[in-house]
Protein backbone atom coordinates (compact mmCIF):
# COMPACT_ATOMS: atom_id res chain seq x y z
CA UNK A 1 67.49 147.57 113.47
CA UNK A 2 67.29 148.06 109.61
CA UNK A 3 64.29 146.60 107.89
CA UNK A 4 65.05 142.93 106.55
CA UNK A 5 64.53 143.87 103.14
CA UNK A 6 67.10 147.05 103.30
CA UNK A 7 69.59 144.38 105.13
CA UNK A 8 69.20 141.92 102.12
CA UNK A 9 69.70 144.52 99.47
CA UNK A 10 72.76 146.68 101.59
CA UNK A 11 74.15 142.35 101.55
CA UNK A 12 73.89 141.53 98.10
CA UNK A 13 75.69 145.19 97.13
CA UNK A 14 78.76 144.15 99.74
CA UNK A 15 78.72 140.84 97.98
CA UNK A 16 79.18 142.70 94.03
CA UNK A 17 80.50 145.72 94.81
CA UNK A 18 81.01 146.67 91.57
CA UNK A 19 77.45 146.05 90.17
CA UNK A 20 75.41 148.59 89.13
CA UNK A 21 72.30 150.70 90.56
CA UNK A 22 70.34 149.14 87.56
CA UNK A 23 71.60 145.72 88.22
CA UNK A 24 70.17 145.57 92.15
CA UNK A 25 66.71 147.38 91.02
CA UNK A 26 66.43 144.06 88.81
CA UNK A 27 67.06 141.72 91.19
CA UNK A 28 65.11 143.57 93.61
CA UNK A 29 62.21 143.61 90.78
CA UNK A 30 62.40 139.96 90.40
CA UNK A 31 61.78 139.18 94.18
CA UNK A 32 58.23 138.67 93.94
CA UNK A 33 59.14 136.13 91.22
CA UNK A 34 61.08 133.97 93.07
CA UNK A 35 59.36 130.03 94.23
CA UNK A 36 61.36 127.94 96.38
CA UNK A 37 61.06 124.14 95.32
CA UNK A 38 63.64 123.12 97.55
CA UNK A 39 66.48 124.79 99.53
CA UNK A 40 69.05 124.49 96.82
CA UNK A 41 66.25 125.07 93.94
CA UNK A 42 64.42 128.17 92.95
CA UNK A 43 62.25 128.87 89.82
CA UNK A 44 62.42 132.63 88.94
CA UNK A 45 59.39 133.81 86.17
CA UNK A 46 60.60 135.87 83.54
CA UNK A 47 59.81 139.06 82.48
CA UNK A 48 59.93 140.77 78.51
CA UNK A 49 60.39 143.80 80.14
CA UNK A 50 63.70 142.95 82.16
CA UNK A 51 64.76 141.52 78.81
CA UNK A 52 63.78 137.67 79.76
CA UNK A 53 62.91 135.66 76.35
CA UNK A 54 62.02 132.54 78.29
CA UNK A 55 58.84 132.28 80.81
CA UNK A 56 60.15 130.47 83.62
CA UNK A 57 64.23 130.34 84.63
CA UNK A 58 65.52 127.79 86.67
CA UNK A 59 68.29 128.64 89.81
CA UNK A 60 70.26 126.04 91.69
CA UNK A 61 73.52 125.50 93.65
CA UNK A 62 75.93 123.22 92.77
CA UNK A 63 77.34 121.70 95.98
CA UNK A 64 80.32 120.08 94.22
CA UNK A 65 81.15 123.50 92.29
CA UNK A 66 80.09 125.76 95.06
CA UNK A 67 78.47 128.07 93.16
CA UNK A 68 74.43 129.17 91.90
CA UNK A 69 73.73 128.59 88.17
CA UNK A 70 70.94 129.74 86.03
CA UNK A 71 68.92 128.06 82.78
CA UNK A 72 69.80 131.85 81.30
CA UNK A 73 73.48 131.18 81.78
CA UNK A 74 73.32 127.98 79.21
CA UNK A 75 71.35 130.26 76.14
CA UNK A 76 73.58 131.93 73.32
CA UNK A 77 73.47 135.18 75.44
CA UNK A 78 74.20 133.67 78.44
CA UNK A 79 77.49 132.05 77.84
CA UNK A 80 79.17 134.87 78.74
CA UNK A 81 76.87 135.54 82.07
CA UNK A 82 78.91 132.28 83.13
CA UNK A 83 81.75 134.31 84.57
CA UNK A 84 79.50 136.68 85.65
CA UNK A 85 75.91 136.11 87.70
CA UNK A 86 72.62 137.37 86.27
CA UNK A 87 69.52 139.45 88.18
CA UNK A 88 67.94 135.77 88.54
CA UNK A 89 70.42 134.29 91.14
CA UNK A 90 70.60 137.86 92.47
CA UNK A 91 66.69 137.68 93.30
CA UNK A 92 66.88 134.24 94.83
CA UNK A 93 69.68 135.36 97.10
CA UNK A 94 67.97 138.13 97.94
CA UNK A 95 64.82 135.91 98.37
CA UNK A 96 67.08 133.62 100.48
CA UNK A 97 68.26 136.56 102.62
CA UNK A 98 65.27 138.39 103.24
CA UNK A 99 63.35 135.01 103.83
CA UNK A 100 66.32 134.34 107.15
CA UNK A 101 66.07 138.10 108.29
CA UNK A 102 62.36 137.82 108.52
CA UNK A 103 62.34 134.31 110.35
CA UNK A 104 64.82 135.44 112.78
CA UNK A 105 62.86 138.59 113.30
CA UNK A 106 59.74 136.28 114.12
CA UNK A 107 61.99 134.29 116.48
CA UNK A 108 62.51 138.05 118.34
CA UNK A 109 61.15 138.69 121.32
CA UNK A 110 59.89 141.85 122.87
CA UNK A 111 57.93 143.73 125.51
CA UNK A 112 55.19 145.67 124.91
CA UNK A 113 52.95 147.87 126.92
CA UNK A 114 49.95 150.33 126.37
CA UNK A 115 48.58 153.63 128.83
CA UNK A 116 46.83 156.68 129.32
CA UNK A 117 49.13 159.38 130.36
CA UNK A 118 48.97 163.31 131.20
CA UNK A 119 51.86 165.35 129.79
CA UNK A 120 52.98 169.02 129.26
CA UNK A 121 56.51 168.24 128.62
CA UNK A 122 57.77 165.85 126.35
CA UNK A 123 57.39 162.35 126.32
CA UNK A 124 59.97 159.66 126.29
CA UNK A 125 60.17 155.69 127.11
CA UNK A 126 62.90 153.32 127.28
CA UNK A 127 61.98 151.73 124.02
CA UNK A 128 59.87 152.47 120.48
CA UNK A 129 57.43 155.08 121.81
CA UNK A 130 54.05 155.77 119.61
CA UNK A 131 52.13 158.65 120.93
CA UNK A 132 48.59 159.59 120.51
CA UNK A 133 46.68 162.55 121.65
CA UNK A 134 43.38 161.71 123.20
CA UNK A 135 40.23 164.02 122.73
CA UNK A 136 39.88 167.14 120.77
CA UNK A 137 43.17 169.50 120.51
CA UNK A 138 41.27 172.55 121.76
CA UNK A 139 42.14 174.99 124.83
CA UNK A 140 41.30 172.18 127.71
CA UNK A 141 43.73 169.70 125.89
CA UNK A 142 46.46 172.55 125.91
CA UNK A 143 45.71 172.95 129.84
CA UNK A 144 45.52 169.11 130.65
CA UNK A 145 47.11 167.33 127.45
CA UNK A 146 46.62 163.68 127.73
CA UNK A 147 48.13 160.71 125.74
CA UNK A 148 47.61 157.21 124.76
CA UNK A 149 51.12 155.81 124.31
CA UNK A 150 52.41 152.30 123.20
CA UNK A 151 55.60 151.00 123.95
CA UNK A 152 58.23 148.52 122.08
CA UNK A 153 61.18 147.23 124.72
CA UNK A 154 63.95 145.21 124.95
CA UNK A 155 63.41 145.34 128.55
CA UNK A 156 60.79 143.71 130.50
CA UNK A 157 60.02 146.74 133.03
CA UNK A 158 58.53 150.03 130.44
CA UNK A 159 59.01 153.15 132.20
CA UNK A 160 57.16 156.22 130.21
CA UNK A 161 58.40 160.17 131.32
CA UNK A 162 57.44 163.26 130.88
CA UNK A 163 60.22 165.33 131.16
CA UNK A 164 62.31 164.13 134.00
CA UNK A 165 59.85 162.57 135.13
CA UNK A 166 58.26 158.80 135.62
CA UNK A 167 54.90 159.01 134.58
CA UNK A 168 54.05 155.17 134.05
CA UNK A 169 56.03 152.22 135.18
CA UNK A 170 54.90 148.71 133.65
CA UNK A 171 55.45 145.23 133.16
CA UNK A 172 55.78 144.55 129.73
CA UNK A 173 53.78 141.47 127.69
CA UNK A 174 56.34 139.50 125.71
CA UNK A 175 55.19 138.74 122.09
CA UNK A 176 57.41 138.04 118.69
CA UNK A 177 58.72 141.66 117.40
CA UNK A 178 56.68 140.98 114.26
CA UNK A 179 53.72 140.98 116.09
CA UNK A 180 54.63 144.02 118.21
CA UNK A 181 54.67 146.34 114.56
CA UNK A 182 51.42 145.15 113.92
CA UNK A 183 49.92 145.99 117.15
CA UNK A 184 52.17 149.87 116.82
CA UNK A 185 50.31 149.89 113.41
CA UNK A 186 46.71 148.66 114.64
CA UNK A 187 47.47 151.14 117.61
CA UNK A 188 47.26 154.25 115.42
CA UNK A 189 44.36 153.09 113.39
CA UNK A 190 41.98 152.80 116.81
C-alpha cells in the first residue's frame, strides 16, 4: 500500500495530465498552507516566493458550477487562470485527498505481534516483518543468532519461519494500521 501522500500526488497528476513537474512541486509546497474552514472552503497562505502578491487566498467549490475557484483567479493575472486551475486549488485537493487516505488508513485494522526467536537461516512472516538482532554480533551470536522480530498482518494468526520452518506461531493484537507504524518505529528505537 503506497503512502497516502504519494497516492494524493500520483491522483492529482492522473487528474492534469498535462501539468508540469514544477506545477505539482507547488501544490505539493503549498500543502502545509492549506486551513479547512468548512468542507467546501479552504484558505491557502501565500507565498512571495511561489510568486503569491496577496497574503492569504481564498478556495471554494461552487456546487451550482461544479467546479473549485480561487481569489487569485479574479486579479489582473488571474483572468486567464480561469480556464485553467492554479497551485492553490491544487494544494487543497491534495489537502482534501491526503486528509481521506489518512482517515481511512486510521479506520484500518491490523494484527500485530512481537517475539524472541533463534535463527540461522533466513527469516520470513506472513506479514511486514522488522528484525532485530539481540546481543552483541560476536562469534556466540554467529553460533546461536537470536532475534527480536515484530510483525504487521492482515491475518489474525502470525506465523514467523526460519527457513522452511515455523519458528513462532501467534495470535495477533488488532490495533488501527496507523498505530501499528508507530509501534514498527518505537520497536527499532528500544
Amino acid at each position: 500500500m503506497p503512502h497516502p501522500l504519494y497516492a494524493a500526488i500520483e491522483q492529482l497528476k492522473e487528474d492534469f495530465p498535462g501539468k508540469s513537474y514544477s506545477w505539482i512541486k507547488r501544490a505539493l509546497l503549498r500543502l502545509g498552507d492549506v486551513k479547512e474552514i468548512r468542507d467546501d472552503l479552504y484558505l491557502v497562505e501565500g507565498r512571495r516566493e511561489l510568486g503569491d502578491w496577496k497574503p492569504l487566498y481564498q478556495v471554494w467549490f461552487s456546487q451550482r458550477e461544479g467546479r473549485w475557484y480561487c481569489t487569485c483567479y479574479f486579479s489582473t493575472f488571474g483572468m486567464r487562470r480561469r480556464r485553467d486551475i492554479c497551485t492553490h486549488v491544487a494544494a487543497v485537493m491534495l489537502f482534501r485527498r491526503y486528509k481521506r487516505a489518512l482517515e481511512k488508513l486510521q479506520r484500518r485494522r491490523v494484527y500485530v505481534a512481537e517475539a524472541e526467536v533463534e535463527c540461522r537461516g533466513r527469516l520470513t512472516a506472513n506479514g511486514e516483518l522488522y528484525v532485530k538482532p539481540i546481543g552483541r554480533r560476536d562469534l556466540a551470536f554467529f553460533a546461536n543468532p537470536r532475534y527480536r522480530v515484530f510483525v504487521i498482518s492482515d491475518v489474525r494468526r502470525i506465523v514467523i519461519k526460519c527457513g522452511s520452518y515455523d519458528v513462532v506461531e501467534a495470535e495477533g493484537e488488532e490495533v488501527p494500521l496507523a498505530t501499528a507504524k508507530f509501534l514498527a518505529e518505537r520497536f527499532y528505537e528500544s
